[in-house]
C-alpha atoms as a PDB file:
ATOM      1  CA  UNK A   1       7.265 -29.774 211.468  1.00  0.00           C
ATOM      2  CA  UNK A   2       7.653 -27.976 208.050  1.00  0.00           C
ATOM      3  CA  UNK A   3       5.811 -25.042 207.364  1.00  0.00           C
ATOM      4  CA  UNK A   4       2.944 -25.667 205.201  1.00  0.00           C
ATOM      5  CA  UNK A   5       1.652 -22.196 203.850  1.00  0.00           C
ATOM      6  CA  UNK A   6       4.151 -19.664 202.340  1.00  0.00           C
ATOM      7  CA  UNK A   7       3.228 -16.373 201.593  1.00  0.00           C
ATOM      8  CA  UNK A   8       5.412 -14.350 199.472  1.00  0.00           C
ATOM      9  CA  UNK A   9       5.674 -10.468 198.870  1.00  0.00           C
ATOM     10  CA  UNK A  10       7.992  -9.193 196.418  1.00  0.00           C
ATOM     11  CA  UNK A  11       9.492  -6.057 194.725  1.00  0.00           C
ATOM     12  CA  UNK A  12       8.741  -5.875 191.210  1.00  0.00           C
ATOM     13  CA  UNK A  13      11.796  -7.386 189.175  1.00  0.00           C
ATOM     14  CA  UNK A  14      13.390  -9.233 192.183  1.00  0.00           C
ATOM     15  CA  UNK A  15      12.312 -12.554 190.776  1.00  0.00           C
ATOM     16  CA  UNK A  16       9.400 -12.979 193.317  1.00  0.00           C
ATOM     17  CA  UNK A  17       7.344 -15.709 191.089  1.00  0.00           C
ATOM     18  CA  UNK A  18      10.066 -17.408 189.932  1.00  0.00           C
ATOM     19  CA  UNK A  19      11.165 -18.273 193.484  1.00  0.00           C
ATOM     20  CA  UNK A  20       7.665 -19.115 194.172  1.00  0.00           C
ATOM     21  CA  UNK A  21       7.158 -21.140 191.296  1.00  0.00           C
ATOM     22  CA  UNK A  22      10.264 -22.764 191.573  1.00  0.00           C
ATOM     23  CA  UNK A  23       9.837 -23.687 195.631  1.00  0.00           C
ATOM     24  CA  UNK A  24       6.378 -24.857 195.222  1.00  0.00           C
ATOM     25  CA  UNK A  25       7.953 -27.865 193.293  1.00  0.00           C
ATOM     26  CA  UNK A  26      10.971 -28.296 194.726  1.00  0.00           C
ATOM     27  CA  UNK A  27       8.644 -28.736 197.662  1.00  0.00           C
ATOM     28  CA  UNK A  28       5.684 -30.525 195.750  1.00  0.00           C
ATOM     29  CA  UNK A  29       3.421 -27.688 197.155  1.00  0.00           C
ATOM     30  CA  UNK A  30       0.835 -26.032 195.063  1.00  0.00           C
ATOM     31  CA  UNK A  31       1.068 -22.938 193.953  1.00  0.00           C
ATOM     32  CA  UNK A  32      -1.126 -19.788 193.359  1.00  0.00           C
ATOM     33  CA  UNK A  33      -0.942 -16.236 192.111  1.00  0.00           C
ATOM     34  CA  UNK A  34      -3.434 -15.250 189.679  1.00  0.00           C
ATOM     35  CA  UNK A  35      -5.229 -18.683 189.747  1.00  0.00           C
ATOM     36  CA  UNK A  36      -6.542 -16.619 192.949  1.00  0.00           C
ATOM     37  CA  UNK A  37      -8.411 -14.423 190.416  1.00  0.00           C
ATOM     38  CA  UNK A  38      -9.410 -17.243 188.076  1.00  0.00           C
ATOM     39  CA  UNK A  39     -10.712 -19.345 191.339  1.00  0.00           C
ATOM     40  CA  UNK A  40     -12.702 -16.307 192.373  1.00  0.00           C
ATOM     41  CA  UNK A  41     -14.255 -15.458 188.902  1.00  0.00           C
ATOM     42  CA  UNK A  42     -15.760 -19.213 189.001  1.00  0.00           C
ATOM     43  CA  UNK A  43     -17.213 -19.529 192.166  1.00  0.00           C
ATOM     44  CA  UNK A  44     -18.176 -15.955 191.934  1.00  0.00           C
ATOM     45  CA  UNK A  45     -19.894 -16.160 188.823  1.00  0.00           C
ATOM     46  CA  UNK A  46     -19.219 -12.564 188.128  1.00  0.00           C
ATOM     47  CA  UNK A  47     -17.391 -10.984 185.135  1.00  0.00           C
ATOM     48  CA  UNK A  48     -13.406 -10.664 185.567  1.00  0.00           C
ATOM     49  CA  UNK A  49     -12.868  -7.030 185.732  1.00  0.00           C
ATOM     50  CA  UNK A  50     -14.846  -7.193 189.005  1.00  0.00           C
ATOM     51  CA  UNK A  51     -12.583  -9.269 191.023  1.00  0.00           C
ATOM     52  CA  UNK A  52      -9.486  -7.737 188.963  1.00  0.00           C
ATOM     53  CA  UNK A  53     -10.435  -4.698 190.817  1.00  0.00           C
ATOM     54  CA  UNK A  54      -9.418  -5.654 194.141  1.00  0.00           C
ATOM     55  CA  UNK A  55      -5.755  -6.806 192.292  1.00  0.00           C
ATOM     56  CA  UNK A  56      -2.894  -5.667 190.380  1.00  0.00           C
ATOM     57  CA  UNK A  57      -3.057  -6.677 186.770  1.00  0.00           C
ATOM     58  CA  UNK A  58      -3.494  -3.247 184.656  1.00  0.00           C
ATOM     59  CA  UNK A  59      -0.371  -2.397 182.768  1.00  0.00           C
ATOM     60  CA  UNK A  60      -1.438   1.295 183.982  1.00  0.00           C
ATOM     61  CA  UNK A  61      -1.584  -0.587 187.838  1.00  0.00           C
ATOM     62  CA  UNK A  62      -1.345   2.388 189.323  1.00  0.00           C
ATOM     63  CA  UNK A  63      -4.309   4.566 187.150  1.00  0.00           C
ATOM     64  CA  UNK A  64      -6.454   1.301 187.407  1.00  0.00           C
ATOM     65  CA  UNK A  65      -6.467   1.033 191.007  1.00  0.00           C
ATOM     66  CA  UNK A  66      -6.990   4.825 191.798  1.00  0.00           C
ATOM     67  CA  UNK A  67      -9.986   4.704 188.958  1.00  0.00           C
ATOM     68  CA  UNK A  68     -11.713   2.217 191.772  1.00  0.00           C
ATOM     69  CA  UNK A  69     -10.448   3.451 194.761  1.00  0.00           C
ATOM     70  CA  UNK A  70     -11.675   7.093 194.102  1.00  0.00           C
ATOM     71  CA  UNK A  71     -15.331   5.955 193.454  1.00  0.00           C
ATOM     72  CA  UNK A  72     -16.426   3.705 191.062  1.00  0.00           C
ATOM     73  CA  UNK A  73     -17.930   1.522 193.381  1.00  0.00           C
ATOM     74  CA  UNK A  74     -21.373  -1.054 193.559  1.00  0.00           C
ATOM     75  CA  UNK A  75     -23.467  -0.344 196.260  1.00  0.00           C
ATOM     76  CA  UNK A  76     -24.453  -4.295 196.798  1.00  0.00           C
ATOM     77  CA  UNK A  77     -24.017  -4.633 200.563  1.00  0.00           C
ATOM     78  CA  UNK A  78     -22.422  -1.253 201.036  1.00  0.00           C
ATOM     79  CA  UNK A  79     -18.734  -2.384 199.539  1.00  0.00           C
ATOM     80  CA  UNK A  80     -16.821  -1.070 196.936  1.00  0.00           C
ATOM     81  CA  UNK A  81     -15.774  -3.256 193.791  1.00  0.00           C
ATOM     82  CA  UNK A  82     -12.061  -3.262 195.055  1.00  0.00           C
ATOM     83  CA  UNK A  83     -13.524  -4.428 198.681  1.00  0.00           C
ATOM     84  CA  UNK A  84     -16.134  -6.850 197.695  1.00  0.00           C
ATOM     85  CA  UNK A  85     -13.108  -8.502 194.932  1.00  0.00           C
ATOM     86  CA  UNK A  86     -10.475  -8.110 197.898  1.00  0.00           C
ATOM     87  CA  UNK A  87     -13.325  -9.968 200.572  1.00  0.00           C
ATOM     88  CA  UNK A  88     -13.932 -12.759 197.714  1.00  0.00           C
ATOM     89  CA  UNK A  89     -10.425 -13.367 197.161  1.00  0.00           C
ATOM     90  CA  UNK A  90      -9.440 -13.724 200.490  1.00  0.00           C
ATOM     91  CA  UNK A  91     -11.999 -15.964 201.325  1.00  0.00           C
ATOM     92  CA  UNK A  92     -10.895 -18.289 198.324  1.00  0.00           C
ATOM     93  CA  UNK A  93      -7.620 -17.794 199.129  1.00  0.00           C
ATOM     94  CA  UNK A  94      -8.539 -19.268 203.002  1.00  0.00           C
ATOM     95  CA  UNK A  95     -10.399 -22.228 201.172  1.00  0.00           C
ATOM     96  CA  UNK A  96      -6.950 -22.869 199.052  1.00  0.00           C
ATOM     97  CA  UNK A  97      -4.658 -22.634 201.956  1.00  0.00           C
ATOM     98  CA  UNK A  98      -7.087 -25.104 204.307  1.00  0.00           C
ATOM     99  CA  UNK A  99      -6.653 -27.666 201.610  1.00  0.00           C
ATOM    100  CA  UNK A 100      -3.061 -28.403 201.756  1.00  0.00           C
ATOM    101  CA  UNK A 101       0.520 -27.003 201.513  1.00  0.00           C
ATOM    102  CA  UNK A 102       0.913 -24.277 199.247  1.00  0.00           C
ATOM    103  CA  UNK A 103       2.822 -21.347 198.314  1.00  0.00           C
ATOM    104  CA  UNK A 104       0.825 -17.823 197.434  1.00  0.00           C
ATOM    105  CA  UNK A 105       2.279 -15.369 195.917  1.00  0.00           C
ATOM    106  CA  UNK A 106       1.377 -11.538 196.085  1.00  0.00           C
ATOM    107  CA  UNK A 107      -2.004 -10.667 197.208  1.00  0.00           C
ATOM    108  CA  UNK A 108      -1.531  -9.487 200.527  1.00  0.00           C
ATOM    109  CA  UNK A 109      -1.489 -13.203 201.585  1.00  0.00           C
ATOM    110  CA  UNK A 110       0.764 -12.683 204.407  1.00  0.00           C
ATOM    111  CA  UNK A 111      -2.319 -10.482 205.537  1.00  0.00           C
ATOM    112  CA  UNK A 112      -5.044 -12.921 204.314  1.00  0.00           C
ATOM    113  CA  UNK A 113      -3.629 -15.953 205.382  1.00  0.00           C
ATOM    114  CA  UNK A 114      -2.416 -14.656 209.228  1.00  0.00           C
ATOM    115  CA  UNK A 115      -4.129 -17.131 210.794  1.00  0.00           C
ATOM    116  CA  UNK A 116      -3.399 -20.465 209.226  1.00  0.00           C
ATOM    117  CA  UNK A 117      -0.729 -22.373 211.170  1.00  0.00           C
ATOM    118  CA  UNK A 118       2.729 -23.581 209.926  1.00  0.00           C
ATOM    119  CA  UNK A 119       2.802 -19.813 207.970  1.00  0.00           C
ATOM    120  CA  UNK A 120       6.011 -18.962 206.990  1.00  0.00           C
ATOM    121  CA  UNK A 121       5.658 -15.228 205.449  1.00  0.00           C
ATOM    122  CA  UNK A 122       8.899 -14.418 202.840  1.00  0.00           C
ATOM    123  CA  UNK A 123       9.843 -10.986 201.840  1.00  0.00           C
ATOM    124  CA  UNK A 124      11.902 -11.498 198.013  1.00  0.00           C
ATOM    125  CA  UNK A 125      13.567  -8.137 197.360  1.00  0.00           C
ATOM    126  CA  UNK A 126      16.485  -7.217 195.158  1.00  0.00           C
ATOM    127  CA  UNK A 127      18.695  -3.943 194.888  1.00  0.00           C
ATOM    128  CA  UNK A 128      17.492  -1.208 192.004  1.00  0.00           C
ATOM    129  CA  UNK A 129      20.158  -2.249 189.225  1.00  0.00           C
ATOM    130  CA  UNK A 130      19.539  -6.088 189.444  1.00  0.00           C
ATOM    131  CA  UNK A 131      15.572  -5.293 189.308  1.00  0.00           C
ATOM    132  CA  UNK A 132      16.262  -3.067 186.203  1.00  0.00           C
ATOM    133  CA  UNK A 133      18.743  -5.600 184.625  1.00  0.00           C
ATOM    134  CA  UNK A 134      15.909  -8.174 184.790  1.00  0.00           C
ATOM    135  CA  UNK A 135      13.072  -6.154 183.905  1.00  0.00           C
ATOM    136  CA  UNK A 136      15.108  -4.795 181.103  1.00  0.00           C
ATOM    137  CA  UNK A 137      15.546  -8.025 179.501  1.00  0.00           C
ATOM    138  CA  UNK A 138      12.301  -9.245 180.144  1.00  0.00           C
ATOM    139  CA  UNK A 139      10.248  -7.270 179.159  1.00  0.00           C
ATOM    140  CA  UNK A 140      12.363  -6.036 176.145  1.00  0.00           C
ATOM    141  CA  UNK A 141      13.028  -2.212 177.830  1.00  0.00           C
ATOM    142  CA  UNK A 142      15.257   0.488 177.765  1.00  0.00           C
ATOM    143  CA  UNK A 143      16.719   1.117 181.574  1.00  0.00           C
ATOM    144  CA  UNK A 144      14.401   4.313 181.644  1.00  0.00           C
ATOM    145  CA  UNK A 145      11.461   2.566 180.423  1.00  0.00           C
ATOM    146  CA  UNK A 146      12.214  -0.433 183.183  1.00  0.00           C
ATOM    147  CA  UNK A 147      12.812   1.915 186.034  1.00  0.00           C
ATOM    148  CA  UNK A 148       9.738   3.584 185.073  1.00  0.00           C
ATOM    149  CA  UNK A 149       7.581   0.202 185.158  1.00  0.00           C
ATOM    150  CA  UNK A 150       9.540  -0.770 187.917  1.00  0.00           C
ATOM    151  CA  UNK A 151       8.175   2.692 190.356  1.00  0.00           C
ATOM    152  CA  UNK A 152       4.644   2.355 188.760  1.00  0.00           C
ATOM    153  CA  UNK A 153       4.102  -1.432 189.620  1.00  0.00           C
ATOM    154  CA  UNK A 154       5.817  -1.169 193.108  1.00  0.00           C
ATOM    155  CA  UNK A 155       3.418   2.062 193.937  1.00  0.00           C
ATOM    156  CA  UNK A 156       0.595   0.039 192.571  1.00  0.00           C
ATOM    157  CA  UNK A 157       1.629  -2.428 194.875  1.00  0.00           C
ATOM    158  CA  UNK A 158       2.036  -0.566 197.779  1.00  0.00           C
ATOM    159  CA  UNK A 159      -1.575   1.577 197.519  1.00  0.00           C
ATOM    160  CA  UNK A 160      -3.260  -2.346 197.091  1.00  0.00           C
ATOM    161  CA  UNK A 161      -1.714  -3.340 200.108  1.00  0.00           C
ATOM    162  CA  UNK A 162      -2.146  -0.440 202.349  1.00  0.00           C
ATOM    163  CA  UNK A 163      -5.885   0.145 200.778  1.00  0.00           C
ATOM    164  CA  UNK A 164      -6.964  -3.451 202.104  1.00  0.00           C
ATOM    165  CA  UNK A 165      -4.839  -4.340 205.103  1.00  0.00           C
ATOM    166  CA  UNK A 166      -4.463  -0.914 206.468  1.00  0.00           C
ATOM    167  CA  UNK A 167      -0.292  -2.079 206.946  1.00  0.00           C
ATOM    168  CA  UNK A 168       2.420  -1.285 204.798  1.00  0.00           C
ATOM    169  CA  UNK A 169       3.478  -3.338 202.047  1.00  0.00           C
ATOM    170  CA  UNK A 170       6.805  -5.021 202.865  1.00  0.00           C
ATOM    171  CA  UNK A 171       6.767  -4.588 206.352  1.00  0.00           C
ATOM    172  CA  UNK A 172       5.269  -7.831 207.296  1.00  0.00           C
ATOM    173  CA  UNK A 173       7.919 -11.224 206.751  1.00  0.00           C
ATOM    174  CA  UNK A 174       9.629 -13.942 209.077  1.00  0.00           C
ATOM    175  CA  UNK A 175      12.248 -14.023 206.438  1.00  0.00           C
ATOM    176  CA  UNK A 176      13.149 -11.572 203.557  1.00  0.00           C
ATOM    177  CA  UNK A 177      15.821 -12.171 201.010  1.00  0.00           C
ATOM    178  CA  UNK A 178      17.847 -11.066 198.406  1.00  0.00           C
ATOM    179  CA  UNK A 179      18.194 -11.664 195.297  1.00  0.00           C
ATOM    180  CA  UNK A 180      20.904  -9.836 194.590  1.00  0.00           C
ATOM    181  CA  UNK A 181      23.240 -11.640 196.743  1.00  0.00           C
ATOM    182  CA  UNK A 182      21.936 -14.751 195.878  1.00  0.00           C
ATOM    183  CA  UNK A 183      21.247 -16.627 192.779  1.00  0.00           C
ATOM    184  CA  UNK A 184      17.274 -17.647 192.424  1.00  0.00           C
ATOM    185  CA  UNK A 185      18.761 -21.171 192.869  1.00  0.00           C
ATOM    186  CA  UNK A 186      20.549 -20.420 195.995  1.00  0.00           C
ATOM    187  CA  UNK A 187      17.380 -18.563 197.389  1.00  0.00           C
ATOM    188  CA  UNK A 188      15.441 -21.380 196.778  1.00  0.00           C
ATOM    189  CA  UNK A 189      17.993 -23.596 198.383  1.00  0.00           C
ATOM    190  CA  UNK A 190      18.211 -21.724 201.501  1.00  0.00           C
ATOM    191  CA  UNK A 191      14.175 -21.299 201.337  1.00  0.00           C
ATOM    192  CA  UNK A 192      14.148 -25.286 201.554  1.00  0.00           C
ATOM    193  CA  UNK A 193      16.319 -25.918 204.557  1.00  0.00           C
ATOM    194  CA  UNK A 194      14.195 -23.229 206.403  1.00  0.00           C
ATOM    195  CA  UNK A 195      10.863 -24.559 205.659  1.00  0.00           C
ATOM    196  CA  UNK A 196      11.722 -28.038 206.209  1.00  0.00           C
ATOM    197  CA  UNK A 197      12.989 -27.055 209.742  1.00  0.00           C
ATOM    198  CA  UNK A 198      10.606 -24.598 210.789  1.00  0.00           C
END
């Protein structure tokens, strides 16, 4: 039986999303990453900065999640903004996943999304000078400026993930991969064969 809900975690410049974007229709899967957020927001009703809290989407990631996590909190049920967006996305996330196969990128899914069966958790990584390479060109940087966005979304990354799941970020995977050693075809190639088989 093929595995029907993928998680995948990802450095910052390995080419995460596009592998997840790109698998999700080789596959015919759906796919989610911030549609998470926009799900949320419209069941929730409430405004967008509210369930942005409990995810990464500041340029500053890692000043906007430490503005949260030191304090700035509402009271309503005794949770923080960052927990109550974290507890709403994860149970939207749960809803997605129960619907059919999908692929969910980022968002501590691997954590979230534990318990569904036929999970296959992916780990997309890449070595520093590829990441900076890519960053570099897509986001119109110098190699300083990438390596420095590169560090500050990573940390952001990491602090989200340990805040919420109490594990650390990147530790958790049945398969991690490179992207350094493989094109994002190839990866996605090799990604096929696996989940097909699994």
């Amino acid at each position: 039986m093929a595995a029907e809900i993928i998680t995948i975690s990802r450095q910052y410049g390995s080419g995460g999303r596009a592998v997840g974007e790109a698998l999700a229709d080789r596959l015919g899967y759906k796919y989610y990453d911030r549609e998470v957020i926009r799900a949320a927001v419209e069941e929730s009703g409430q405004e967008q900065r509210i369930v942005e809290a409990g995810g990464v989407s500041s340029d500053d990631v890692v000043a906007h999640f430490l503005s949260f996590a030191n304090g700035a909190s509402d009271m309503d049920n005794g949770l923080s903004l960052p927990d109550r967006a974290f507890k709403l996305q994860a149970k939207i996330m749960r809803k997605l996943a129960s619907e059919g196969p999908a692929v969910f990128v980022g968002r501590a899914a691997d954590f979230v999304l534990q318990d569904c069966p036929n999970l296959l958790r992916i780990r997309i990584f890449a070595d520093e000078n590829t990441r900076i390479q890519r960053v570099m060109e897509r986001n119109n940087l110098t190699e300083k400026g990438a390596a420095a966005r590169i560090k500050k979304i990573d940390r952001g990354r990491e602090l989200y993930y340990e805040q919420f799941t109490g594990g650390d970020w990147g530790d958790v995977s049945d398969i991690a991969i490179s992207t350094s050693k493989f094109t994002i075809e190839q990866v996605i190639d090799i990604l096929e064969g696996i989940i097909k088989n699994y």
